[in-house]
Protein backbone atom coordinates (compact mmCIF):
# COMPACT_ATOMS: atom_id res chain seq x y z
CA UNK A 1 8.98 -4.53 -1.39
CA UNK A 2 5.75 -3.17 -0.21
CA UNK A 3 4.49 -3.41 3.11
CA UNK A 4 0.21 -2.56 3.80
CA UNK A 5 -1.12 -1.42 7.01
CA UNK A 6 -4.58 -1.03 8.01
CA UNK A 7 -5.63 0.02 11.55
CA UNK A 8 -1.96 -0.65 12.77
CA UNK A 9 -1.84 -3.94 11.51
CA UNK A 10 0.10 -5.61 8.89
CA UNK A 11 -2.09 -6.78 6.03
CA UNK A 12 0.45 -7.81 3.37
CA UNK A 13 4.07 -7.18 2.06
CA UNK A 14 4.45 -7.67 -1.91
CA UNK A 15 6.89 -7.20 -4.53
CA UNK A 16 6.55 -3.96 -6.91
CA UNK A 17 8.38 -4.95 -9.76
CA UNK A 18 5.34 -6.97 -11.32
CA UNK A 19 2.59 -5.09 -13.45
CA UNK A 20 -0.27 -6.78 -11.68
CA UNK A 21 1.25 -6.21 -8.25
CA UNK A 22 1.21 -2.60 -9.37
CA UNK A 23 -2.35 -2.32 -10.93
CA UNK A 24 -3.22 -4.12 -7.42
CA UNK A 25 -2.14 -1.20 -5.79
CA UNK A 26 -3.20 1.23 -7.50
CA UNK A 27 -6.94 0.06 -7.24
CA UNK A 28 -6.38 -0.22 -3.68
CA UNK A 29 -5.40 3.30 -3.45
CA UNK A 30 -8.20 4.59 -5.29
CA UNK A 31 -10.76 2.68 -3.53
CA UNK A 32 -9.54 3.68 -0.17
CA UNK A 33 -9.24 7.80 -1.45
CA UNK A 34 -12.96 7.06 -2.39
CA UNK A 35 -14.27 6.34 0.77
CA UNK A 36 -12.54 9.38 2.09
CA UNK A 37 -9.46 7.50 3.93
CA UNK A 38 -6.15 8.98 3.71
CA UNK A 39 -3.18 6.85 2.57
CA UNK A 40 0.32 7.77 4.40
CA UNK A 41 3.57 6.44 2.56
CA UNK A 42 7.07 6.38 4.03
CA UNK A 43 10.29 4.47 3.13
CA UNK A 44 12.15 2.54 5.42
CA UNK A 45 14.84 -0.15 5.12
CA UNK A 46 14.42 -0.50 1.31
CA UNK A 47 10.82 -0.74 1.54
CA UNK A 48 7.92 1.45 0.88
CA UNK A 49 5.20 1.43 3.70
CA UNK A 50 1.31 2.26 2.69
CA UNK A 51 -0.74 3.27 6.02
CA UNK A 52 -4.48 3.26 5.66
């Protein structure tokens, strides 16, 4: 499971295990690195916690 904050606030929780999930993500990432945002990751209760 996946969890997606922005600003402090929950914005989604998916499942990784699917391809598009994953692609999903990944574009996510790279559009938020391009407009010069930082992306924090920890892991916490079997989940894995994006922070924009």
């Amino acid at each position: 499971m996946i969890e997606i904050w922005i600003n402090g606030r929950l914005l989604c929780e998916i499942e990784e295990n699917n391809d598009t999930n994953r692609e999903a993500i990944e574009d996510l990432e790279r559009i938020v690195r391009k407009a010069g945002y930082a992306i924090q990751e920890k892991q916490e209760d079997n989940k894995i916690i994006k922070m924009i």
